[in-house]
N, C-alpha and C. Protein backbone atom coordinates (compact mmCIF):
# COMPACT_ATOMS: atom_id res chain seq x y z
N UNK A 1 -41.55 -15.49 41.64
CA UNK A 1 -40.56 -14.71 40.93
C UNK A 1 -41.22 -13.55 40.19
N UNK A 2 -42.36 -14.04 39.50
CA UNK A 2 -43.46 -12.78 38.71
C UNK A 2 -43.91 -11.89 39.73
N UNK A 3 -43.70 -11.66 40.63
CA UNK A 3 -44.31 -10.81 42.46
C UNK A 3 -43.47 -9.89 42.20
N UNK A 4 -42.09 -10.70 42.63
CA UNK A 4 -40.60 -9.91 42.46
C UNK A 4 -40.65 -8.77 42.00
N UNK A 5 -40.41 -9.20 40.64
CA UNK A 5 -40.32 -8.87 39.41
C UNK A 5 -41.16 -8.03 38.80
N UNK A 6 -42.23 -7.88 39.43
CA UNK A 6 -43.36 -6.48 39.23
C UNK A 6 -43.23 -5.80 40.17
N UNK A 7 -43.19 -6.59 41.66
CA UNK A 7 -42.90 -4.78 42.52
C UNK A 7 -41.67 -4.26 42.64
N UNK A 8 -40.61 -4.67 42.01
CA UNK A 8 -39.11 -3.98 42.09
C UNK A 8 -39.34 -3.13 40.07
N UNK A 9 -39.70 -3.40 39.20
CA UNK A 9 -40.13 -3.04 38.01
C UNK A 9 -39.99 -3.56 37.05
N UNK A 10 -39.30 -5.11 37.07
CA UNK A 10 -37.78 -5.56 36.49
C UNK A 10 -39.12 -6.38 35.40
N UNK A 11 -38.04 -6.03 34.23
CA UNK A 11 -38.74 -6.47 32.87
C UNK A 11 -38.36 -8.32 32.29
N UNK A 12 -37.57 -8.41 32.95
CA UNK A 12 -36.47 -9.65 32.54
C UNK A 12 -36.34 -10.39 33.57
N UNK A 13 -35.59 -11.86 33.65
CA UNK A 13 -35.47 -13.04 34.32
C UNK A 13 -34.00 -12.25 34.48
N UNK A 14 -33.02 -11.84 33.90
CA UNK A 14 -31.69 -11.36 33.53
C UNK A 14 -31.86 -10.30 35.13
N UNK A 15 -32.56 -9.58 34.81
CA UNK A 15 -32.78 -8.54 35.92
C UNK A 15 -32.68 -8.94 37.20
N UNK A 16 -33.77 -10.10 37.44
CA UNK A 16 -34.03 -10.04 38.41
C UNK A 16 -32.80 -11.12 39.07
N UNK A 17 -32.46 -11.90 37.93
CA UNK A 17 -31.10 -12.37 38.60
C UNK A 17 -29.82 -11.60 38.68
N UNK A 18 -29.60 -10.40 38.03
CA UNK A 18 -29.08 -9.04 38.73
C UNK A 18 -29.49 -8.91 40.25
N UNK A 19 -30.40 -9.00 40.37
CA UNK A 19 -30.97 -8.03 41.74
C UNK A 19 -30.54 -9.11 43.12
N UNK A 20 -30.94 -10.39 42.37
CA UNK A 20 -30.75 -11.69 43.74
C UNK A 20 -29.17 -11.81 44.12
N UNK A 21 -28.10 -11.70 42.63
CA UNK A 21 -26.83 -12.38 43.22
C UNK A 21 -26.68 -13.20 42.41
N UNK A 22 -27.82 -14.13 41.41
CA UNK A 22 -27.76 -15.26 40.96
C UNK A 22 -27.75 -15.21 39.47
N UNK A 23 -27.06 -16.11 38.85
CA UNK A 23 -27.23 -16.57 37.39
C UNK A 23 -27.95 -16.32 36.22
N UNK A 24 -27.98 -15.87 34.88
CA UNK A 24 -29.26 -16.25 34.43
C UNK A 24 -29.81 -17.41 35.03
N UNK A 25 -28.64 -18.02 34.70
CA UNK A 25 -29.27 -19.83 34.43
C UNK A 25 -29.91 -20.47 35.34
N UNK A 26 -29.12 -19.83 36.60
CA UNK A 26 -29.99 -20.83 37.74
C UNK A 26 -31.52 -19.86 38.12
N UNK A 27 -31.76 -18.67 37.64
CA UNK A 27 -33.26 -18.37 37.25
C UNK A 27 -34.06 -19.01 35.97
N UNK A 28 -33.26 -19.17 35.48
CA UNK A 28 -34.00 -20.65 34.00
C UNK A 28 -34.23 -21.43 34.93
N UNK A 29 -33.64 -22.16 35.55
CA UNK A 29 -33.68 -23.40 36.44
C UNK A 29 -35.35 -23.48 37.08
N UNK A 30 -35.19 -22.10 37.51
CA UNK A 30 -36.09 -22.02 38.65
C UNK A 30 -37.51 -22.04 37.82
N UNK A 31 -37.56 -21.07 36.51
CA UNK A 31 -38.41 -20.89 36.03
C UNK A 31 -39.20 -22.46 34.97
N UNK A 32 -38.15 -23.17 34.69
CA UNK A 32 -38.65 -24.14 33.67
C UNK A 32 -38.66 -25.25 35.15
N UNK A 33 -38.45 -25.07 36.53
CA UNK A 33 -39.08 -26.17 37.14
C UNK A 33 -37.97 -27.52 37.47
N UNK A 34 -36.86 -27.41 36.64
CA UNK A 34 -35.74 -28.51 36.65
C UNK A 34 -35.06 -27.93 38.18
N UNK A 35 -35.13 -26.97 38.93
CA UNK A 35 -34.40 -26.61 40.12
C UNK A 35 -35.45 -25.62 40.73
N UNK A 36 -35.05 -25.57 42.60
CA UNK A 36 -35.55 -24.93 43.65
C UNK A 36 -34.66 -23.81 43.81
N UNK A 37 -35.08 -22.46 43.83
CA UNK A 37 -34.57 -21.67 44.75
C UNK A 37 -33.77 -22.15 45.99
N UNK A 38 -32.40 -21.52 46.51
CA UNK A 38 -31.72 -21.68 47.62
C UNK A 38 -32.07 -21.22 48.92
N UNK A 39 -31.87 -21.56 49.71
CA UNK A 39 -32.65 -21.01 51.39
C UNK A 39 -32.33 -19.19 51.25
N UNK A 40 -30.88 -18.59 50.91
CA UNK A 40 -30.98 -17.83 50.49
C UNK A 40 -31.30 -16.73 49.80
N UNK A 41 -31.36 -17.28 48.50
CA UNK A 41 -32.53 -16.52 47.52
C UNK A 41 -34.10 -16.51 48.09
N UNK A 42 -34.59 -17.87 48.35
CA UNK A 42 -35.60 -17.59 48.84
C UNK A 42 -36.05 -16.62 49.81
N UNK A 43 -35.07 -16.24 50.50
CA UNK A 43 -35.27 -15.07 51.62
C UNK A 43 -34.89 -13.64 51.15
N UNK A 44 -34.14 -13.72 50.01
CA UNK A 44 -34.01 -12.39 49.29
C UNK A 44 -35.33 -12.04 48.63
N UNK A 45 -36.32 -12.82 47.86
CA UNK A 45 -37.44 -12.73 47.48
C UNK A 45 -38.44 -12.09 48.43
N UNK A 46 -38.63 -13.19 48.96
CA UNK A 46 -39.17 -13.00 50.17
C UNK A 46 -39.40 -11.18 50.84
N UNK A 47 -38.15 -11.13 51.00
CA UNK A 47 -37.37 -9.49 51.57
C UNK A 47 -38.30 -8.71 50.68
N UNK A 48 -37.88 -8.84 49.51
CA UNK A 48 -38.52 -7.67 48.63
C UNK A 48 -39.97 -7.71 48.18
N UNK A 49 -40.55 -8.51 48.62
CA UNK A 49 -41.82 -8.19 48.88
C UNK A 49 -42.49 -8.53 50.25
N UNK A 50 -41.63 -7.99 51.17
CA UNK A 50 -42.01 -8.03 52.74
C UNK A 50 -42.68 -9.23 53.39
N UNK A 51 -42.14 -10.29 52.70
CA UNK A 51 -43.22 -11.73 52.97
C UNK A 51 -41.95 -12.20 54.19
N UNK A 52 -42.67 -13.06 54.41
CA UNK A 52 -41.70 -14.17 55.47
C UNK A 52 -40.91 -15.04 54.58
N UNK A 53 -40.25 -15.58 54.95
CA UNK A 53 -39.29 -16.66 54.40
C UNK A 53 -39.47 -17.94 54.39
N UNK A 54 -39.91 -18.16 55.63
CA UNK A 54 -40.18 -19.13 56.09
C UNK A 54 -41.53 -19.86 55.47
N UNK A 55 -42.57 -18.92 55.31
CA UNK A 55 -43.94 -19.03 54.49
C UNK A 55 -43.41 -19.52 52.87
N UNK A 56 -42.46 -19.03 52.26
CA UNK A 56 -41.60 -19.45 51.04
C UNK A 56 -41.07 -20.61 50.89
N UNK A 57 -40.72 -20.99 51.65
CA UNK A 57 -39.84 -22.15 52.11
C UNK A 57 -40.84 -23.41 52.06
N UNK A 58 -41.92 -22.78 52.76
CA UNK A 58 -42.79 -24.58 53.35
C UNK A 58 -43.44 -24.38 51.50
N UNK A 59 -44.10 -23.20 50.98
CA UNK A 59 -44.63 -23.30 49.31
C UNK A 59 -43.94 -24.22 48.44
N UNK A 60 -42.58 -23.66 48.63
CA UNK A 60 -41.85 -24.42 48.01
C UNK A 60 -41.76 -26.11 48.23
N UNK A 61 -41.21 -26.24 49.17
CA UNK A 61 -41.24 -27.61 49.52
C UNK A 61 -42.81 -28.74 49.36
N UNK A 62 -43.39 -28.05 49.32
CA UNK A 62 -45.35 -28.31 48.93
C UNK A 62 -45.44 -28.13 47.46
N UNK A 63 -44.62 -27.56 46.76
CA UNK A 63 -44.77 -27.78 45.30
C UNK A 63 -43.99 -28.65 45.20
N UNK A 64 -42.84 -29.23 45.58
CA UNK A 64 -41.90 -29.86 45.15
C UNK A 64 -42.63 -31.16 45.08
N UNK A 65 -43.12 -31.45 46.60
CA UNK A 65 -43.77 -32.75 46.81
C UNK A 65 -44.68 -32.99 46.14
N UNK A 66 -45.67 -32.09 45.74
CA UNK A 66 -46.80 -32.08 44.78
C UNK A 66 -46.61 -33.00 43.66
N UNK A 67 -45.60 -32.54 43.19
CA UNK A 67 -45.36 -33.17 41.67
C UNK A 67 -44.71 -34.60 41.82
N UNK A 68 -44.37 -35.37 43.01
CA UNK A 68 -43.67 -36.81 42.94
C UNK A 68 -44.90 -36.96 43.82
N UNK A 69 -45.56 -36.85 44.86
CA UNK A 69 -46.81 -37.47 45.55
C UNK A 69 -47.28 -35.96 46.47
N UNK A 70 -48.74 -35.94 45.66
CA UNK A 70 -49.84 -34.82 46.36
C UNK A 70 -50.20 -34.95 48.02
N UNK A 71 -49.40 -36.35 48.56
CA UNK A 71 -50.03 -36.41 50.03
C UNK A 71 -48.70 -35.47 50.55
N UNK A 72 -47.59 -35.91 49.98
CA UNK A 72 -46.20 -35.17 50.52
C UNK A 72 -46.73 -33.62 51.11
N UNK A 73 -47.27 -32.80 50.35
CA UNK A 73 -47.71 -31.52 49.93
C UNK A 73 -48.64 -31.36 51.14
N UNK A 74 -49.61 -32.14 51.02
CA UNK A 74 -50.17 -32.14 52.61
C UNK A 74 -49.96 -31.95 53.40
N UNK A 75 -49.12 -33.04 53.81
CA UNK A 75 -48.10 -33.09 55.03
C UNK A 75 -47.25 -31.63 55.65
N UNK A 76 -46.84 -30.97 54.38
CA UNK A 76 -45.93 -29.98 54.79
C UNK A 76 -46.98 -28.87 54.91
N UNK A 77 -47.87 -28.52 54.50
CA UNK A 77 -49.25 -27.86 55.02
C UNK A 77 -49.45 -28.20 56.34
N UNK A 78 -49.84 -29.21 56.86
CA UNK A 78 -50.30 -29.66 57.87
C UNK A 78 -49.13 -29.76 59.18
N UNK A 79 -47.87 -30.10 58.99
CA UNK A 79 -47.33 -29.60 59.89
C UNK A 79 -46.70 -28.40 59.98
N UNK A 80 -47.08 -26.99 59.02
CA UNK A 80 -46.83 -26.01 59.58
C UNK A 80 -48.13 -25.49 60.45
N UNK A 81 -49.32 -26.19 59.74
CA UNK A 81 -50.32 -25.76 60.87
C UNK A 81 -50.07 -26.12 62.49
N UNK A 82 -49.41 -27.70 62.30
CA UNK A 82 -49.28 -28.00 63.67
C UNK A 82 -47.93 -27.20 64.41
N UNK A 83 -47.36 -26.90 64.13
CA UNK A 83 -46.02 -25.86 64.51
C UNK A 83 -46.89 -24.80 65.02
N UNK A 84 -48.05 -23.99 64.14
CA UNK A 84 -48.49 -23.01 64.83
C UNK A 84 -49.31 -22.81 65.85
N UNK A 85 -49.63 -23.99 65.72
CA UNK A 85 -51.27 -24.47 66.92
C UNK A 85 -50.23 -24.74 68.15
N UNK A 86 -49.19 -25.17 68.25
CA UNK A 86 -48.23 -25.70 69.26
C UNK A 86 -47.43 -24.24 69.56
N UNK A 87 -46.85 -23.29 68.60
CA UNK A 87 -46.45 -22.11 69.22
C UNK A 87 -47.53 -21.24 69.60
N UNK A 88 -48.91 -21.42 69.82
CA UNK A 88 -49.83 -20.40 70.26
C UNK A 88 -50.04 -21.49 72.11
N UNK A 89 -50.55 -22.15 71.91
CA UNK A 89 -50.00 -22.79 72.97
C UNK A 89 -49.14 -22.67 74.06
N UNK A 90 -48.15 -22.44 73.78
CA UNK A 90 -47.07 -22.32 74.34
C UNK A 90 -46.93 -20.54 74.69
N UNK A 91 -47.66 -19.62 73.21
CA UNK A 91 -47.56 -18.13 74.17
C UNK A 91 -48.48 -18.26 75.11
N UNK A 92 -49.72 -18.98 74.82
CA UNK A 92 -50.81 -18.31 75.66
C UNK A 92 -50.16 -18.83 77.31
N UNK A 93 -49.41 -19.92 77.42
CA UNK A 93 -48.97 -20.13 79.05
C UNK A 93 -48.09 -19.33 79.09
N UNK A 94 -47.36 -18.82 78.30
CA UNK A 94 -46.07 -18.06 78.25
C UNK A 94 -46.66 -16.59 78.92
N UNK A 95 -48.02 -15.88 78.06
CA UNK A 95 -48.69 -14.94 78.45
C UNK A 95 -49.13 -14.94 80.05
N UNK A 96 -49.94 -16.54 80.14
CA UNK A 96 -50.81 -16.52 81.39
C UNK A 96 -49.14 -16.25 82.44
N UNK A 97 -48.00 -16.73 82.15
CA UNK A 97 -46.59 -16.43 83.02
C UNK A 97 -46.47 -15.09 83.15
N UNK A 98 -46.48 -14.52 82.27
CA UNK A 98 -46.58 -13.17 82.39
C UNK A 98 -47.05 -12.21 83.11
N UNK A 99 -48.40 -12.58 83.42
CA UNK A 99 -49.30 -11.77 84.38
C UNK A 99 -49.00 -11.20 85.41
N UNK A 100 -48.89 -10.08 85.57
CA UNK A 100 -47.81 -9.82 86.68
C UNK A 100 -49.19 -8.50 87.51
N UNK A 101 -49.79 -8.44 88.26
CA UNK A 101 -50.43 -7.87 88.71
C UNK A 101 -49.72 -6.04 89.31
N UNK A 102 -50.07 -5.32 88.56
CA UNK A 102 -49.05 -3.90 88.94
C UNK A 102 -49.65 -3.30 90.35
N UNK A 103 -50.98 -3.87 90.47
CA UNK A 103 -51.80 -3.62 91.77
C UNK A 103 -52.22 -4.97 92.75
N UNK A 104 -52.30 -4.50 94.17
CA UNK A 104 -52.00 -5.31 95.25
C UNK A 104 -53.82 -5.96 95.15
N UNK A 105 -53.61 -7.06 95.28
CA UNK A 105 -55.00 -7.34 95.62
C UNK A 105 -55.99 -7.22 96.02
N UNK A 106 -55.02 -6.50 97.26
CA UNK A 106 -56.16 -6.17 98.20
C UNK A 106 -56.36 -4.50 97.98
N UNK A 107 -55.64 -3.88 97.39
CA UNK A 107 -55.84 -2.42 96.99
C UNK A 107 -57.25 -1.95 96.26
N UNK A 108 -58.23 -2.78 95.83
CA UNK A 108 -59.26 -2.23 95.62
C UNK A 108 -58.92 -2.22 94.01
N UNK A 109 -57.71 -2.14 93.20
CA UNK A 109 -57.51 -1.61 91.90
C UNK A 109 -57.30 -2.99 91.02
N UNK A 110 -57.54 -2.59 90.02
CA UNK A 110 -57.70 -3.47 88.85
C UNK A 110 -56.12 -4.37 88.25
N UNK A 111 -56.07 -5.88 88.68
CA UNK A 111 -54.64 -5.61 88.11
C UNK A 111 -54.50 -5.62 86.45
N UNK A 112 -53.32 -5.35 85.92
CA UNK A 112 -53.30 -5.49 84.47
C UNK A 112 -51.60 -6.08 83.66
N UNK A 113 -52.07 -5.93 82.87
CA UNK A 113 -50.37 -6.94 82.40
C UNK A 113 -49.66 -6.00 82.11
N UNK A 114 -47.92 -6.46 81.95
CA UNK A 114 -47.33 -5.31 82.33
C UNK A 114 -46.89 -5.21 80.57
N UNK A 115 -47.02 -4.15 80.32
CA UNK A 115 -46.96 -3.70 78.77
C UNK A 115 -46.12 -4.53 77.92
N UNK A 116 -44.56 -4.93 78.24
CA UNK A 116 -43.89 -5.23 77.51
C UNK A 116 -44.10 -6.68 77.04
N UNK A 117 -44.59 -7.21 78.43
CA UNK A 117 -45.04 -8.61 78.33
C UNK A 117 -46.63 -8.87 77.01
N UNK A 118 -47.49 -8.10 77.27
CA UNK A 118 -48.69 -8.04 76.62
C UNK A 118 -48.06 -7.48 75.37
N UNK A 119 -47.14 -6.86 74.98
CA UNK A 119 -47.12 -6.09 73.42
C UNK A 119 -45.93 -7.58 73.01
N UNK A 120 -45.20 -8.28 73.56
CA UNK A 120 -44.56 -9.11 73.05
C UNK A 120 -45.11 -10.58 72.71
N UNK A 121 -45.97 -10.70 73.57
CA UNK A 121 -47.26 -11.96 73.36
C UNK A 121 -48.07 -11.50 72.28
N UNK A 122 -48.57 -10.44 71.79
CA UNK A 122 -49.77 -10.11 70.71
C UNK A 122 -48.77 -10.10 69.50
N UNK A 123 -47.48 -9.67 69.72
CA UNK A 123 -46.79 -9.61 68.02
C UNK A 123 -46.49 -11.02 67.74
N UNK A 124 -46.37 -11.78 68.65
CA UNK A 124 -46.10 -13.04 68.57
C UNK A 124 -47.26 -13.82 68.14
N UNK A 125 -48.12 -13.82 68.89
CA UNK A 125 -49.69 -14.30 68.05
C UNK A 125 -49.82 -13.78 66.75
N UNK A 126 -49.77 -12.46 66.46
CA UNK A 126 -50.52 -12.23 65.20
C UNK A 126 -49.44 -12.83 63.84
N UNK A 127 -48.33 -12.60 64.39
CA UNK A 127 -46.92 -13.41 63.50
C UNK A 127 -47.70 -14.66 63.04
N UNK A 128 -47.71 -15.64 64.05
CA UNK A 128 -48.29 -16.89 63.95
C UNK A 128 -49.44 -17.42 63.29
N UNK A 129 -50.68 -16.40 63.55
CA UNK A 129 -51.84 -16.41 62.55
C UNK A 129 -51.64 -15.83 61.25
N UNK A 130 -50.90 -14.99 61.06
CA UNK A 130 -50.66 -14.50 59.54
C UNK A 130 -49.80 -15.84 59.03
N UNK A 131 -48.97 -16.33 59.66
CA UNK A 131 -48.12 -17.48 58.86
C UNK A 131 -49.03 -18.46 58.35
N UNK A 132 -50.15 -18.99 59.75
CA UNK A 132 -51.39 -19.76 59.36
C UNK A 132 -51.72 -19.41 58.27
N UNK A 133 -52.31 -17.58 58.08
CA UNK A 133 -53.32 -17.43 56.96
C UNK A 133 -52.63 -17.95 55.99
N UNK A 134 -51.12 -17.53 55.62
CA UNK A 134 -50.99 -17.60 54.43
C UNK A 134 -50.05 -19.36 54.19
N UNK A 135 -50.37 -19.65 54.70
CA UNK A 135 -50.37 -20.86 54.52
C UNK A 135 -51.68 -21.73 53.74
N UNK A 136 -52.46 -21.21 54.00
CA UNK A 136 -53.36 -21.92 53.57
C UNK A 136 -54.09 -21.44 52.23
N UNK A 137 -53.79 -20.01 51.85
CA UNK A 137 -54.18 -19.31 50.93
C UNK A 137 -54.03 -19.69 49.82
């Protein structure tokens, strides 16, 4: 919420629950720890400082667990790692499908992948490793 709240300029909890849609109160909530952000809000946050949502979402749920059992917290670490190790997986056959040779084999020429396929597999990887990084950060 302190992220927010410095790169939009906002001086106040009041503000920034101006800016979300939401309550003072249910930003008290959030701030003294008695309540979670909504899938919603969380993605309005998120928005305004160009983060993923989804990366918000698993934090959250990893603090939550933290505080009734520290293995919980793990867990939700560890299976977003395994979500990502399983969607890289799945591009790289998705990629090797892809391969589409633009030159004949026997033509002497080099084949190569066909752009849309190779620029949609790499945004997709690097998506995936940035979710990793900041997962673990």
């Amino acid at each position: 919420m302190d992220r927010v709240k410095e790169r939009r300029g906002l001086t106040s909890d009041s503000a920034l629950a101006r800016l979300l849609g939401a309550t003072q109160a249910t930003v008290s909530n959030w701030r003294q720890g008695t309540r979670h952000p909504q899938p919603h809000y969380i993605e309005k946050m998120s928005n305004a400082l160009g983060e993923r949502a989804i990366v918000w979402a698993l934090r959250i749920q990893a603090e939550r667990d933290a505080k009734v059992d520290p293995t919980n917290s793990k867990v939700w670490l560890r299976w977003a790692d395994e979500i990502g190790k399983s969607a890289a997986a799945i591009l790289l056959v998705f990629g090797l499908a892809v391969y589409t040779p633009k030159a004949s084999a026997f033509s002497g020429e080099t084949p190569v992948l066909q752009n849309v396929g190779l620029y949609t597999l790499c945004e997709v990887v690097i998506t995936i490793t940035a979710l990793r990084w900041e997962l673990t950060r």
